[in-house]
N, C-alpha and C. Protein backbone atom coordinates (compact mmCIF):
# COMPACT_ATOMS: atom_id res chain seq x y z
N UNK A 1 0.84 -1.20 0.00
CA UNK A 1 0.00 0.00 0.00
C UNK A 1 0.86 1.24 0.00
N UNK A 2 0.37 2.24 -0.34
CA UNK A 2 0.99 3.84 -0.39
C UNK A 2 0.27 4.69 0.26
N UNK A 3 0.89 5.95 0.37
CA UNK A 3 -0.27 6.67 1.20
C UNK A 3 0.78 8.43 1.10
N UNK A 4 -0.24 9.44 0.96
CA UNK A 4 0.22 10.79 0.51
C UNK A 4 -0.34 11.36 1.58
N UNK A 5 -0.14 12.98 1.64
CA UNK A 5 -0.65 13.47 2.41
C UNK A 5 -1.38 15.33 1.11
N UNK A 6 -2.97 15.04 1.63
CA UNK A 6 -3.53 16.33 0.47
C UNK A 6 -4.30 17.27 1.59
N UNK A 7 -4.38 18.08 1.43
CA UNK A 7 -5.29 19.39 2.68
C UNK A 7 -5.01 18.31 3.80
N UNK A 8 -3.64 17.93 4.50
CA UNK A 8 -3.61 17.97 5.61
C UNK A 8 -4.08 16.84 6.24
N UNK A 9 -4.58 16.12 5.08
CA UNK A 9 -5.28 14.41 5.10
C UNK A 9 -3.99 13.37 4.91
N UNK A 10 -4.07 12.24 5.68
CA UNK A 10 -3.18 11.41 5.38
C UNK A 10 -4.19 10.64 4.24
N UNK A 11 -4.05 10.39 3.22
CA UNK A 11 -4.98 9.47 2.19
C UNK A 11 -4.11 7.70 1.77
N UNK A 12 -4.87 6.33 2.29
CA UNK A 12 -4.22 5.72 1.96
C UNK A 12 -4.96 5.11 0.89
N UNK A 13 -3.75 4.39 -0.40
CA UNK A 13 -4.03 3.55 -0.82
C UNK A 13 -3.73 2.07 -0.78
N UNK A 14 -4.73 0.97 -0.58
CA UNK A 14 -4.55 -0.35 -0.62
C UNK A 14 -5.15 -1.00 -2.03
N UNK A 15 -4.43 -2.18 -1.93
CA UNK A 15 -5.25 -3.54 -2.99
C UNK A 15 -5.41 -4.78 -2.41
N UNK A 16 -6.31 -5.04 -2.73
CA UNK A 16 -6.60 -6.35 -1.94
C UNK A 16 -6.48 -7.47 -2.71
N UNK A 17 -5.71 -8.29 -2.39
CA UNK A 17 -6.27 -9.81 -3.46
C UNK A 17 -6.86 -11.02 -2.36
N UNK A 18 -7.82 -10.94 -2.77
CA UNK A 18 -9.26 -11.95 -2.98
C UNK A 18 -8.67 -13.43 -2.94
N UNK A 19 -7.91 -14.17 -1.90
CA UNK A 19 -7.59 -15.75 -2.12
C UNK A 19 -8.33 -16.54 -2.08
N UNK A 20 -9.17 -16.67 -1.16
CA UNK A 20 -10.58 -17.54 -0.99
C UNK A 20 -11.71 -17.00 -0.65
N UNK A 21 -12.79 -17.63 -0.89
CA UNK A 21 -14.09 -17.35 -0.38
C UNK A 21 -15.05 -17.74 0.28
N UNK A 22 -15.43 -17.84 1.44
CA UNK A 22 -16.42 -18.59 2.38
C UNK A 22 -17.46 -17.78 2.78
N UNK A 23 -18.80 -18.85 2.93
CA UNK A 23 -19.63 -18.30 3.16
C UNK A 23 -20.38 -18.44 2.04
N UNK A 24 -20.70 -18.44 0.65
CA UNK A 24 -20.89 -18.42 -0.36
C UNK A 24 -22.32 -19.83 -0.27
N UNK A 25 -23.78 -19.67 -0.36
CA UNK A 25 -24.61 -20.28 -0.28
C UNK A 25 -24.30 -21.62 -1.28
N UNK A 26 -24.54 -22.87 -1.19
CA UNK A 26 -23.96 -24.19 -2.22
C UNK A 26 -25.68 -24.22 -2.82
N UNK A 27 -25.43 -24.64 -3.72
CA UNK A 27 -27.04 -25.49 -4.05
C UNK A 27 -26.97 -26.80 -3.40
N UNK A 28 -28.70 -26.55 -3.06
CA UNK A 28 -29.22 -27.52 -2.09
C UNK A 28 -29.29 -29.03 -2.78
N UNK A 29 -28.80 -30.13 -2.19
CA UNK A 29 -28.96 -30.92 -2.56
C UNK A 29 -29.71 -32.27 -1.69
N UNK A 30 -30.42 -32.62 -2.82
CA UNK A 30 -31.58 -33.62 -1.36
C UNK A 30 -31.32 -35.24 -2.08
N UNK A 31 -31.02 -35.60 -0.59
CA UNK A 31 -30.79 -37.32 -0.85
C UNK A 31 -32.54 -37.79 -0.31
N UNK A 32 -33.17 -38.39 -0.92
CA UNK A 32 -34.12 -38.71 -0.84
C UNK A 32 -33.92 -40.11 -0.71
N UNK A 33 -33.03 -40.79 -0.13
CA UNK A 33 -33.11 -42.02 -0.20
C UNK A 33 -32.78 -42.44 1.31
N UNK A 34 -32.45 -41.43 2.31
CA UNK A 34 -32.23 -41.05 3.50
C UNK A 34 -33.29 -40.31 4.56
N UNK A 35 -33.57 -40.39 5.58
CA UNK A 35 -34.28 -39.09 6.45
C UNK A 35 -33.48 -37.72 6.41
N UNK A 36 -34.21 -37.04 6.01
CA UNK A 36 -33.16 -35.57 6.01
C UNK A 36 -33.27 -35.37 7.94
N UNK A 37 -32.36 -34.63 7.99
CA UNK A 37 -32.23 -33.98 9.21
C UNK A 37 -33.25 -33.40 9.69
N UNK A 38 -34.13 -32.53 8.86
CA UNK A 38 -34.92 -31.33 9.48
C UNK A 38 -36.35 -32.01 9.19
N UNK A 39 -37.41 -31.10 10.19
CA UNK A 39 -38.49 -31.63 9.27
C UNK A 39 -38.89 -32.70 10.70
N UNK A 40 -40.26 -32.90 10.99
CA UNK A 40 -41.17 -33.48 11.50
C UNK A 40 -42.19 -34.37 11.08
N UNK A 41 -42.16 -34.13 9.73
CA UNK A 41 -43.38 -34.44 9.60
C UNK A 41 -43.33 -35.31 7.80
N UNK A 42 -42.37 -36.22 8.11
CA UNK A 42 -41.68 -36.75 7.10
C UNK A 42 -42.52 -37.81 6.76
N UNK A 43 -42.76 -38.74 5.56
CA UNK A 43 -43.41 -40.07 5.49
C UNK A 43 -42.09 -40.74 4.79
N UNK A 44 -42.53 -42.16 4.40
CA UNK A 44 -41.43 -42.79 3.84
C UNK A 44 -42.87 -43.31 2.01
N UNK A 45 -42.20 -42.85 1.21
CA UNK A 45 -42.95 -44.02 0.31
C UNK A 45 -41.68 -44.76 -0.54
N UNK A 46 -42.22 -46.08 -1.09
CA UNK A 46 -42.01 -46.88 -1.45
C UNK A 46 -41.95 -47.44 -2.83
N UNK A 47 -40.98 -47.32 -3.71
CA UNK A 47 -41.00 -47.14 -4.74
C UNK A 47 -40.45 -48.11 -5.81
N UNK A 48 -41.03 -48.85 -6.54
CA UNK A 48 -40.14 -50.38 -7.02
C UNK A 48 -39.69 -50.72 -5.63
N UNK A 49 -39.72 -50.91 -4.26
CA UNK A 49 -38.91 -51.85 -3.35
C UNK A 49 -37.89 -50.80 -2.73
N UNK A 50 -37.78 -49.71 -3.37
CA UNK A 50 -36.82 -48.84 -2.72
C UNK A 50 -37.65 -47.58 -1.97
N UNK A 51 -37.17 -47.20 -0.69
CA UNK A 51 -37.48 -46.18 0.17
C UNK A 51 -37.25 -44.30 -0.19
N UNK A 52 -38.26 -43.97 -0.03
CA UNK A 52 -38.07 -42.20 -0.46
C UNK A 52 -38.53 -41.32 0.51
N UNK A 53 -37.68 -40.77 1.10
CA UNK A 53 -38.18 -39.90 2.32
C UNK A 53 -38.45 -38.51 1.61
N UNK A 54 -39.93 -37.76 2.00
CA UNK A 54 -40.40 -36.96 2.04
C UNK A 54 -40.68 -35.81 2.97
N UNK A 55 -41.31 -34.89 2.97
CA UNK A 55 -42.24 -34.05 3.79
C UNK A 55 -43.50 -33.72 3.46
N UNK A 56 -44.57 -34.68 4.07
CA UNK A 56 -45.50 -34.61 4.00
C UNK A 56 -46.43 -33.06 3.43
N UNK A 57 -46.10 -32.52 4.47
CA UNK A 57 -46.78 -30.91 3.66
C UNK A 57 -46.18 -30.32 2.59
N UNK A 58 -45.18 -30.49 2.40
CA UNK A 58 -44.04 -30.37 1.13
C UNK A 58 -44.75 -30.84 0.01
N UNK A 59 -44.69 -31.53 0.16
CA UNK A 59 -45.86 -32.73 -1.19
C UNK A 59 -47.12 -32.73 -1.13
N UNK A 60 -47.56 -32.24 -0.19
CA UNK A 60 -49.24 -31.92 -0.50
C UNK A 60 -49.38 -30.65 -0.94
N UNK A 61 -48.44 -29.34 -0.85
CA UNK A 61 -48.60 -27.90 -1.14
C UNK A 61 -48.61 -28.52 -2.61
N UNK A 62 -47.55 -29.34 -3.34
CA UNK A 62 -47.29 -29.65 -4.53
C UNK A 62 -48.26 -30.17 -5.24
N UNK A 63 -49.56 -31.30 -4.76
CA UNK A 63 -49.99 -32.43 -5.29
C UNK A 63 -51.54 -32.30 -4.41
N UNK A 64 -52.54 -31.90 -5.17
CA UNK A 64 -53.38 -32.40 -3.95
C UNK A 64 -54.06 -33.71 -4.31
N UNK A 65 -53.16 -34.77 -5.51
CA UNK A 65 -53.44 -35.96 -4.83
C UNK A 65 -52.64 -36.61 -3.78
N UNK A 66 -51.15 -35.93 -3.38
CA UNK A 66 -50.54 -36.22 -2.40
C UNK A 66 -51.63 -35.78 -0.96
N UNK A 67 -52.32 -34.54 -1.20
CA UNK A 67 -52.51 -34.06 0.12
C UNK A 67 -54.12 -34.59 0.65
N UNK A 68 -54.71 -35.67 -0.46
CA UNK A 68 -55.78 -36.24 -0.34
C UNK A 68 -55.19 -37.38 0.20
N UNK A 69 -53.91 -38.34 -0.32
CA UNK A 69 -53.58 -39.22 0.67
C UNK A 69 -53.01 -38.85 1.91
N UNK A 70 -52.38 -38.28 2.34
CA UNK A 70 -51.97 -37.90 3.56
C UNK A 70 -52.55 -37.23 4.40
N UNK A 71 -53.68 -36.41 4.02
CA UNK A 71 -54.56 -35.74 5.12
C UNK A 71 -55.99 -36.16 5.02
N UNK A 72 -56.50 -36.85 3.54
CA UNK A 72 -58.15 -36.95 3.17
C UNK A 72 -58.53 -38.39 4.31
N UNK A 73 -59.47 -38.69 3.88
CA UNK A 73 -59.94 -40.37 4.31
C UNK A 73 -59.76 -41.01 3.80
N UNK A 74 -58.41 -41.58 3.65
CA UNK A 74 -57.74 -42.67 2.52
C UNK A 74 -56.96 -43.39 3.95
N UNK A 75 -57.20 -44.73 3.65
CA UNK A 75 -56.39 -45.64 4.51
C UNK A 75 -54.47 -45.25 4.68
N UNK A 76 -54.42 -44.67 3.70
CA UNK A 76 -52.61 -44.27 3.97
C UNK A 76 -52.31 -43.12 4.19
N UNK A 77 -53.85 -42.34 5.11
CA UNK A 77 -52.87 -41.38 5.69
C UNK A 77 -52.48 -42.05 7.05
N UNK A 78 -52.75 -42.78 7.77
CA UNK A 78 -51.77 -42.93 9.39
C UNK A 78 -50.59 -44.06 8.55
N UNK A 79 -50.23 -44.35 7.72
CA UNK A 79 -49.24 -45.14 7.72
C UNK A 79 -48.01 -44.37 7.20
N UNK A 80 -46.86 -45.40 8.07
CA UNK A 80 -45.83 -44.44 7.80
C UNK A 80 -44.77 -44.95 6.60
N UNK A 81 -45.28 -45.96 6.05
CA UNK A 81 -44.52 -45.85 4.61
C UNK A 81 -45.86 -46.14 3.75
N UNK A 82 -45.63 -45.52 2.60
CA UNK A 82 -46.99 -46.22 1.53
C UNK A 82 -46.27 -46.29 0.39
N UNK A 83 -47.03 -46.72 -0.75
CA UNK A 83 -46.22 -47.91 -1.76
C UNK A 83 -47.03 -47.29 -2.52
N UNK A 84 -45.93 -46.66 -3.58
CA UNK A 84 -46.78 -46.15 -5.04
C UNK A 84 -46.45 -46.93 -5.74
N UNK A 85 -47.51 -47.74 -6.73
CA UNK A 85 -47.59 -48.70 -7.60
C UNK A 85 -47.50 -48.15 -8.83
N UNK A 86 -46.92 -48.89 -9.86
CA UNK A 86 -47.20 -48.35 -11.25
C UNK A 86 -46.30 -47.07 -11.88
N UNK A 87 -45.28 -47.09 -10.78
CA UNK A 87 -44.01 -46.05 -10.82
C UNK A 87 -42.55 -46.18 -11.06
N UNK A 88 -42.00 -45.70 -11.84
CA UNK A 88 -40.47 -45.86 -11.51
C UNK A 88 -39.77 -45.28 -10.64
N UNK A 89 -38.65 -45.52 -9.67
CA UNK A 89 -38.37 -45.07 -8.87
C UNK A 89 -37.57 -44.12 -9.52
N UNK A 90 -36.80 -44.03 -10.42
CA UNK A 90 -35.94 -43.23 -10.86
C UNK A 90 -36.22 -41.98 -11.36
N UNK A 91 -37.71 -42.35 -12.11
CA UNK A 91 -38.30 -41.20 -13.05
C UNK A 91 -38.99 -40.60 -11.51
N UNK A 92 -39.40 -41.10 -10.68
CA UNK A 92 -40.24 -40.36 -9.24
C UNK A 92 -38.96 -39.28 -8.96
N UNK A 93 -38.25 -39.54 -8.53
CA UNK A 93 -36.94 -38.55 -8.06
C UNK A 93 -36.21 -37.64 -9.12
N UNK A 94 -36.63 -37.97 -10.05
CA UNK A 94 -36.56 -37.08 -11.55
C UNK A 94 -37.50 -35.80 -10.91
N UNK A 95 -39.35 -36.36 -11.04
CA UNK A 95 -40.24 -35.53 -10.44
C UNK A 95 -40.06 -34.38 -9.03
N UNK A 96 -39.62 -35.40 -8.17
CA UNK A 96 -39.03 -34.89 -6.70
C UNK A 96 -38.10 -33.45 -6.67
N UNK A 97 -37.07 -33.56 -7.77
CA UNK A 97 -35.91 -32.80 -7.93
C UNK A 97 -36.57 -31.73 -8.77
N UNK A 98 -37.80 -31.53 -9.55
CA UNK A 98 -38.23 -30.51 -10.23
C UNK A 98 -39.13 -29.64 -8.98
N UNK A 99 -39.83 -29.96 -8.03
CA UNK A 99 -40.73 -29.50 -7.54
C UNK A 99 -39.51 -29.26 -5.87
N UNK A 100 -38.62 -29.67 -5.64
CA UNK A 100 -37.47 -29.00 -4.92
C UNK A 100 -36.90 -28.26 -5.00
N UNK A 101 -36.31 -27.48 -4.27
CA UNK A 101 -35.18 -26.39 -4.73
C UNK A 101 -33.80 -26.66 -4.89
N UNK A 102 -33.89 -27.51 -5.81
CA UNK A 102 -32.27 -28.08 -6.74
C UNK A 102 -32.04 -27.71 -8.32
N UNK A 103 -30.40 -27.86 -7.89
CA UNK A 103 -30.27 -27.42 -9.49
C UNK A 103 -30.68 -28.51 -10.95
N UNK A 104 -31.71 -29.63 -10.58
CA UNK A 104 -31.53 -30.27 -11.24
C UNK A 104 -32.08 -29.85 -12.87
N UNK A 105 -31.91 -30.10 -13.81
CA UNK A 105 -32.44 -29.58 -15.09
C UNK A 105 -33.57 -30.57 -15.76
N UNK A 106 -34.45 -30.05 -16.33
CA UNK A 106 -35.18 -30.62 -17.28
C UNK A 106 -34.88 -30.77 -18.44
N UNK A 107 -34.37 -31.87 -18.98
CA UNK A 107 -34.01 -32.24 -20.25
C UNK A 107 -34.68 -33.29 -21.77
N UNK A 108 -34.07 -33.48 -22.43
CA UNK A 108 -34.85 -34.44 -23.40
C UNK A 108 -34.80 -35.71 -22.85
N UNK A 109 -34.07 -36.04 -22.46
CA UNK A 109 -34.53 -37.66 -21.95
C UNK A 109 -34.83 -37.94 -20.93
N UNK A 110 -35.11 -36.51 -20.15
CA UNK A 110 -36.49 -36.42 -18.30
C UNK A 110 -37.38 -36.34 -18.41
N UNK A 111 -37.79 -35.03 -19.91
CA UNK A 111 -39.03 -34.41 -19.76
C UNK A 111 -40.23 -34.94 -19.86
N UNK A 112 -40.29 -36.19 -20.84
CA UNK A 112 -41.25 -37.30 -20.71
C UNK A 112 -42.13 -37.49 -19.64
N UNK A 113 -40.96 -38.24 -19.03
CA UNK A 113 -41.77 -38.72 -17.21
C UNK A 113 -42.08 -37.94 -16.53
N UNK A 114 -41.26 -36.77 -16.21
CA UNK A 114 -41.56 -35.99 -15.63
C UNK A 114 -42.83 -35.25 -16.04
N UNK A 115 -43.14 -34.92 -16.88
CA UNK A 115 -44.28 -34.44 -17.68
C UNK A 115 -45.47 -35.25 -16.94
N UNK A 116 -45.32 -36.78 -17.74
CA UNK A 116 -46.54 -37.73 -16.90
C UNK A 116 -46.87 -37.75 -15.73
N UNK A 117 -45.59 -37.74 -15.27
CA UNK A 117 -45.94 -38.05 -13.30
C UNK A 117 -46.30 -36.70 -12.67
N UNK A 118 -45.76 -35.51 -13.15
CA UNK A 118 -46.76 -34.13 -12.69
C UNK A 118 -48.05 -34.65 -13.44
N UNK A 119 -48.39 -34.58 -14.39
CA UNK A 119 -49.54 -34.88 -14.91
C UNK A 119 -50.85 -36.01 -13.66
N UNK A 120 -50.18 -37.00 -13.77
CA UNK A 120 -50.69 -38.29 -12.71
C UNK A 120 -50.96 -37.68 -11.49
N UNK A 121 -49.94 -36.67 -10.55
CA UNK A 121 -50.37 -36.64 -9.17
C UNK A 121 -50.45 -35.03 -9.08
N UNK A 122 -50.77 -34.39 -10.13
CA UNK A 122 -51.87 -33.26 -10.40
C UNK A 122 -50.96 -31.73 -9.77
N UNK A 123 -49.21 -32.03 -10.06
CA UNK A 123 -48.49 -31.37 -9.96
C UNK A 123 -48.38 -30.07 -10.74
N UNK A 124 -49.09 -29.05 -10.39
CA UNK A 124 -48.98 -27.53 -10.93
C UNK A 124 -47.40 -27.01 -11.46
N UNK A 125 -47.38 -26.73 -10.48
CA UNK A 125 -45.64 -26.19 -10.60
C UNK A 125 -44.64 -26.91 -11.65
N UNK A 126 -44.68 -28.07 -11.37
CA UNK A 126 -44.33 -28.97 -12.14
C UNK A 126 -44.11 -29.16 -13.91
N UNK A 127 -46.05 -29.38 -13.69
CA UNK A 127 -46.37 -28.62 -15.12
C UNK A 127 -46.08 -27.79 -15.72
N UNK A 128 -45.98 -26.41 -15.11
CA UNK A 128 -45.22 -25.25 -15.67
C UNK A 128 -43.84 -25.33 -15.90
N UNK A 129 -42.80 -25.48 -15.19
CA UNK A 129 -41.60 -26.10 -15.52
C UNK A 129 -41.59 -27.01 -16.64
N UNK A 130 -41.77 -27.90 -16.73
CA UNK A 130 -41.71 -28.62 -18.12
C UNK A 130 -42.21 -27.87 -19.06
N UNK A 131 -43.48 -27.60 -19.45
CA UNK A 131 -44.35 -26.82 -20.57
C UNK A 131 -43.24 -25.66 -20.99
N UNK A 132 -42.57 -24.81 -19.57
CA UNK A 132 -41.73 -23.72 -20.50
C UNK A 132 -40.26 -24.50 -21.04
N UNK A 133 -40.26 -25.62 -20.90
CA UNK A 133 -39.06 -26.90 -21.32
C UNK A 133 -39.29 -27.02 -22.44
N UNK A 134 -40.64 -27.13 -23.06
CA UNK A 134 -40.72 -27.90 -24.08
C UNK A 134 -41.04 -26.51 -25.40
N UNK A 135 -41.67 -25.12 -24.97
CA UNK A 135 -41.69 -24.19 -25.20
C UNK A 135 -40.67 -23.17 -25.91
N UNK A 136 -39.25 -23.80 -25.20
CA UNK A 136 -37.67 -23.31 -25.33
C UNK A 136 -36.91 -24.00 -25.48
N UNK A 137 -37.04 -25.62 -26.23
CA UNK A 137 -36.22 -26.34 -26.77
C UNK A 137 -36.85 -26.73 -28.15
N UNK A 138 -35.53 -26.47 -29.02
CA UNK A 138 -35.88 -27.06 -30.07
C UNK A 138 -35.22 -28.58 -30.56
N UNK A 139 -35.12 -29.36 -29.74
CA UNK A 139 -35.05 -31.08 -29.79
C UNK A 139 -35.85 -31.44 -29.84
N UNK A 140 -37.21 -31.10 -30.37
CA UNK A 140 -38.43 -31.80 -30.80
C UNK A 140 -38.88 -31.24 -31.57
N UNK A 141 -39.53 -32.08 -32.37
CA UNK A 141 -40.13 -31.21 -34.17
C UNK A 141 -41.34 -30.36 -33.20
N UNK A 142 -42.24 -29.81 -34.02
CA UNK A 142 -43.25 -29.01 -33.57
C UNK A 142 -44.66 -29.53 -33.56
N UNK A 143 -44.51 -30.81 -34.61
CA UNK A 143 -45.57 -31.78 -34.41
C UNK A 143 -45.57 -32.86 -33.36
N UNK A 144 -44.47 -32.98 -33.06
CA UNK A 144 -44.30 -33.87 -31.72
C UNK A 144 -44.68 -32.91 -30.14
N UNK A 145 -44.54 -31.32 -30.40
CA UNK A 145 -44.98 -30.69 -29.16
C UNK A 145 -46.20 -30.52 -29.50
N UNK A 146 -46.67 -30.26 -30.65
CA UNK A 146 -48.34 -30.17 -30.49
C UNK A 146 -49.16 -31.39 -30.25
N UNK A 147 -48.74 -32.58 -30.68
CA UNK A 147 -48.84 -33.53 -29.63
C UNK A 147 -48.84 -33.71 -28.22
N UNK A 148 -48.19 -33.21 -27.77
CA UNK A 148 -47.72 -32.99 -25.92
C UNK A 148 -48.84 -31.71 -25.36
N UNK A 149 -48.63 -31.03 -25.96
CA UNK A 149 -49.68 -29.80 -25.67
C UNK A 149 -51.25 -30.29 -25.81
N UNK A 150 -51.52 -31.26 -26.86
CA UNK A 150 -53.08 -31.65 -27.03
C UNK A 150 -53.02 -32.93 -25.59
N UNK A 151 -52.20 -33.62 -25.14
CA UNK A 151 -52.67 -34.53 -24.63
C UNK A 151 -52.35 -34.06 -23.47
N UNK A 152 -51.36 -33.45 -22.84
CA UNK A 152 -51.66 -32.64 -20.91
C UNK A 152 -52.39 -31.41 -21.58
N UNK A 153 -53.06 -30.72 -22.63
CA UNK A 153 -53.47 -29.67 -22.03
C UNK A 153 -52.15 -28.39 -21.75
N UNK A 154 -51.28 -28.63 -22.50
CA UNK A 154 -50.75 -27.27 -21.76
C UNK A 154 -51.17 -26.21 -23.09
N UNK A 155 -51.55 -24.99 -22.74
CA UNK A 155 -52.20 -24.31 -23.63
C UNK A 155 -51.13 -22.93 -24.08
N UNK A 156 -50.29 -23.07 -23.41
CA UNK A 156 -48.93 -21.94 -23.65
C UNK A 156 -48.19 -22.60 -24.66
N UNK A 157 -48.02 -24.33 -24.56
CA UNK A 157 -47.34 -24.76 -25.80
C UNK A 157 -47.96 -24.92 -26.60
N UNK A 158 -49.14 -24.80 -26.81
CA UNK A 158 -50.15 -24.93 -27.88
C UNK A 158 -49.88 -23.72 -28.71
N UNK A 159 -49.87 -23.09 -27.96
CA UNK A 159 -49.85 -21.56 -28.67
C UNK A 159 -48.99 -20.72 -29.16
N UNK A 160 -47.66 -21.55 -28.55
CA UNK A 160 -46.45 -20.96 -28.90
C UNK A 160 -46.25 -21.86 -30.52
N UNK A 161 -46.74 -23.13 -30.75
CA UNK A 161 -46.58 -23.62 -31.34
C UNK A 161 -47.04 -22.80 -32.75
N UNK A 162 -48.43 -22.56 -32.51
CA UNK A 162 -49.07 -22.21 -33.55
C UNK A 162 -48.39 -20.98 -34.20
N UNK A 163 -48.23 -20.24 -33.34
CA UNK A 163 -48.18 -19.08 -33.31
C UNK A 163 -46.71 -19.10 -34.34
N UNK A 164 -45.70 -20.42 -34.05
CA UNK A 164 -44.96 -20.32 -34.89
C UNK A 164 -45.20 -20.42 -36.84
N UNK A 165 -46.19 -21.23 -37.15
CA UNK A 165 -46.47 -21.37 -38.46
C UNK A 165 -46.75 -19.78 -39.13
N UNK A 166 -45.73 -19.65 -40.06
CA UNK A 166 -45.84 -18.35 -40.61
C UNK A 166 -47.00 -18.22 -42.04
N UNK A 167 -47.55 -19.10 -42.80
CA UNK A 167 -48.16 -18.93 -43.32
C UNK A 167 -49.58 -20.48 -43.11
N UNK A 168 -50.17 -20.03 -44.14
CA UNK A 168 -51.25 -21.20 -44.72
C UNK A 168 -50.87 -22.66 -45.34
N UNK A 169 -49.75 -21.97 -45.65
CA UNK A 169 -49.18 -23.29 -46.47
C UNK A 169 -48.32 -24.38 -45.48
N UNK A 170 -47.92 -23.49 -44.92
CA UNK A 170 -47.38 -24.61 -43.21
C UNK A 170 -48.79 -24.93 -42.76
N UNK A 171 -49.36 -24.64 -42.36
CA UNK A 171 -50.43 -25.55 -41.86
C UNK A 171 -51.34 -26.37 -42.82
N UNK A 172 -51.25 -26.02 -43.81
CA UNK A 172 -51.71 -27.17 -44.45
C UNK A 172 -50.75 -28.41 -44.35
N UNK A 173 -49.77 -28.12 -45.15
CA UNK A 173 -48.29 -29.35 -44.57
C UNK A 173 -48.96 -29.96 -43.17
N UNK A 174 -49.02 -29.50 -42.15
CA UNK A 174 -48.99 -30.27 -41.28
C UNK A 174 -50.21 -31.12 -41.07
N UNK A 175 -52.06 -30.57 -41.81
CA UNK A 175 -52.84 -31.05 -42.26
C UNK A 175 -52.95 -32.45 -42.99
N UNK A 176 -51.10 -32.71 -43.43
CA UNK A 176 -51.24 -34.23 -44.22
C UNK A 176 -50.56 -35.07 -43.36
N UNK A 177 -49.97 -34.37 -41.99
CA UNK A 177 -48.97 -35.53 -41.20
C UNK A 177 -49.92 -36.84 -40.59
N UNK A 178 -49.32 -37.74 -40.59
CA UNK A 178 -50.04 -38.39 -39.94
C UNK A 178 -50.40 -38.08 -38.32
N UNK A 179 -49.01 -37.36 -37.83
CA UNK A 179 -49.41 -36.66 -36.49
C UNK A 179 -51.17 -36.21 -35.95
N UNK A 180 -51.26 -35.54 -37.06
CA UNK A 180 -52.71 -34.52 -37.08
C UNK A 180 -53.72 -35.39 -36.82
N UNK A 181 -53.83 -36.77 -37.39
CA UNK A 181 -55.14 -37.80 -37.46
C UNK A 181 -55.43 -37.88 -35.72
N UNK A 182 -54.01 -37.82 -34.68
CA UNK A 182 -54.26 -38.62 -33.08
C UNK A 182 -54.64 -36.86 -32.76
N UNK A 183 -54.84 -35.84 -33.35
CA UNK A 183 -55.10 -34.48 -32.51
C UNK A 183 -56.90 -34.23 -32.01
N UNK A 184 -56.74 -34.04 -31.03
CA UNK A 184 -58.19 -33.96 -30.98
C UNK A 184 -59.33 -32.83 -31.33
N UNK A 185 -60.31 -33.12 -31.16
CA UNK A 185 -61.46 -32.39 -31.78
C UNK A 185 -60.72 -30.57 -31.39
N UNK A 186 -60.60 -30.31 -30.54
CA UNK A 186 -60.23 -29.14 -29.80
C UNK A 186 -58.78 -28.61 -30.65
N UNK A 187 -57.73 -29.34 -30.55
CA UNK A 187 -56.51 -29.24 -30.96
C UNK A 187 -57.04 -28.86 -32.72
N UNK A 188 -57.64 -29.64 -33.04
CA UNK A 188 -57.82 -29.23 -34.96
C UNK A 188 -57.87 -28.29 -34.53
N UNK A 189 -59.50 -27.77 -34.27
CA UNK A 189 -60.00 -26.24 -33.95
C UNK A 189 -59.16 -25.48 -33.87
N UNK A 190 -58.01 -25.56 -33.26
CA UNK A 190 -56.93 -24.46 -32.79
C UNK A 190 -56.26 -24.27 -34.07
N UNK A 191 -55.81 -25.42 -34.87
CA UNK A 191 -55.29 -25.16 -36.08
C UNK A 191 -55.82 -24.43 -37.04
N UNK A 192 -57.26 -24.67 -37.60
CA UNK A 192 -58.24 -23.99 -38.51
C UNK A 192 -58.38 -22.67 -37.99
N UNK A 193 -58.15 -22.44 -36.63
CA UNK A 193 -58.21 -20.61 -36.54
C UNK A 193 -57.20 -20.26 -36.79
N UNK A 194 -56.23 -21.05 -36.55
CA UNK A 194 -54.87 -20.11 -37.22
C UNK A 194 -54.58 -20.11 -38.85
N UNK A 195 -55.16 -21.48 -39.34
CA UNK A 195 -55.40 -21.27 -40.72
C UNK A 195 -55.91 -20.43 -41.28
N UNK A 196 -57.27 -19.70 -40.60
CA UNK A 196 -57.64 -18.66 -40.69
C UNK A 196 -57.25 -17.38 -40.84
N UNK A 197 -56.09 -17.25 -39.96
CA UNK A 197 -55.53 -16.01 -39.66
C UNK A 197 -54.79 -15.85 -41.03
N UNK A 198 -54.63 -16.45 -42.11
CA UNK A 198 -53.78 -16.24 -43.37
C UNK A 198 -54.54 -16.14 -44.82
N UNK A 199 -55.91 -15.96 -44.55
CA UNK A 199 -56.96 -16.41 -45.77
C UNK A 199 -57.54 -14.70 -45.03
């Protein structure tokens, strides 16, 4: 450091170099295959044979088919592990890690399940996360998301979709895919108004 003297002021100068840093918040990371530390009010479910520790109100703010089993008149709310059938354990903790506060990402070979299983246990948040996934990637043609958009219902990818076809003549094109035959009554409709919008 240096240091002068101006009107009678001693003035110093320093530099600092910066070696390490502590203190610095980590992203949260959750072992769900463990009891976390915190938390009262934990259940265990059961998944292919393998154990997943939760927080009960955690997952019902998320799911209110979670919060119909755990608080409604369903035989598994007093039990303390319950057994979801008809699930993968892997793709569940896929789900788990979207509706947590982790860095985990939504990608092309998550967004699937994850999609379904918010879909299945009536996951909001969830839904939205994926939908703006599928909204802002272009690893899927646009007939494969208007597909996804007609069958959950998400109506932002519906629309982003459409909204992409720049003329009449793209939507006719897509009028001969075979895609178009599985779209439903509703989903056409959406197309023919935008067909509209070019006539």
């Amino acid at each position: 450091s240096q240091g002068f003297i101006k009107d009678d002021k001693i003035i110093f100068e320093a530099r600092i170099k910066v070696v390490s840093v502590s203190g610095i918040s980590k992203p949260l990371k959750f072992d769900f295959s463990s009891p976390p530390d915190f938390g009262s009010d934990n259940v265990i479910l059961v998944v292919e044979g393998k154990k997943i520790y939760v927080g009960k109100h955690y997952l019902a703010l998320h799911s209110p088919v979670f919060s119909a089993m755990f608080f409604g008149d369903f035989a598994e709310k007093n039990k303390e592990e319950i057994e979801l059938k008809e699930v993968k354990y892997e793709e569940f903790v896929d789900l788990l890690y979207v509706i947590y506060p982790t860095e985990k990402q939504i990608t092309a070979s998550n967004a699937g399940h994850i999609l379904a299983l918010a879909d299945q246990f009536d996951m909001k948040s969830a839904l939205k996360r994926v939908e703006a996934y599928f909204v802002g990637t272009s690893q899927f043609e646009r007939t494969t998301k208007l597909q996804i958009a007609d069958q959950f219902k998400l109506s932002e990818l519906r629309d982003h979709c459409l909204d992409s076809f720049k003329s009449f003549r793209e939507i006719g094109v897509l009028k001969t895919t075979p895609e178009y035959k599985t779209f439903s009554n509703d989903m056409k409709a959406a197309i023919c108004d935008r067909f509209m919008d070019f006539c």
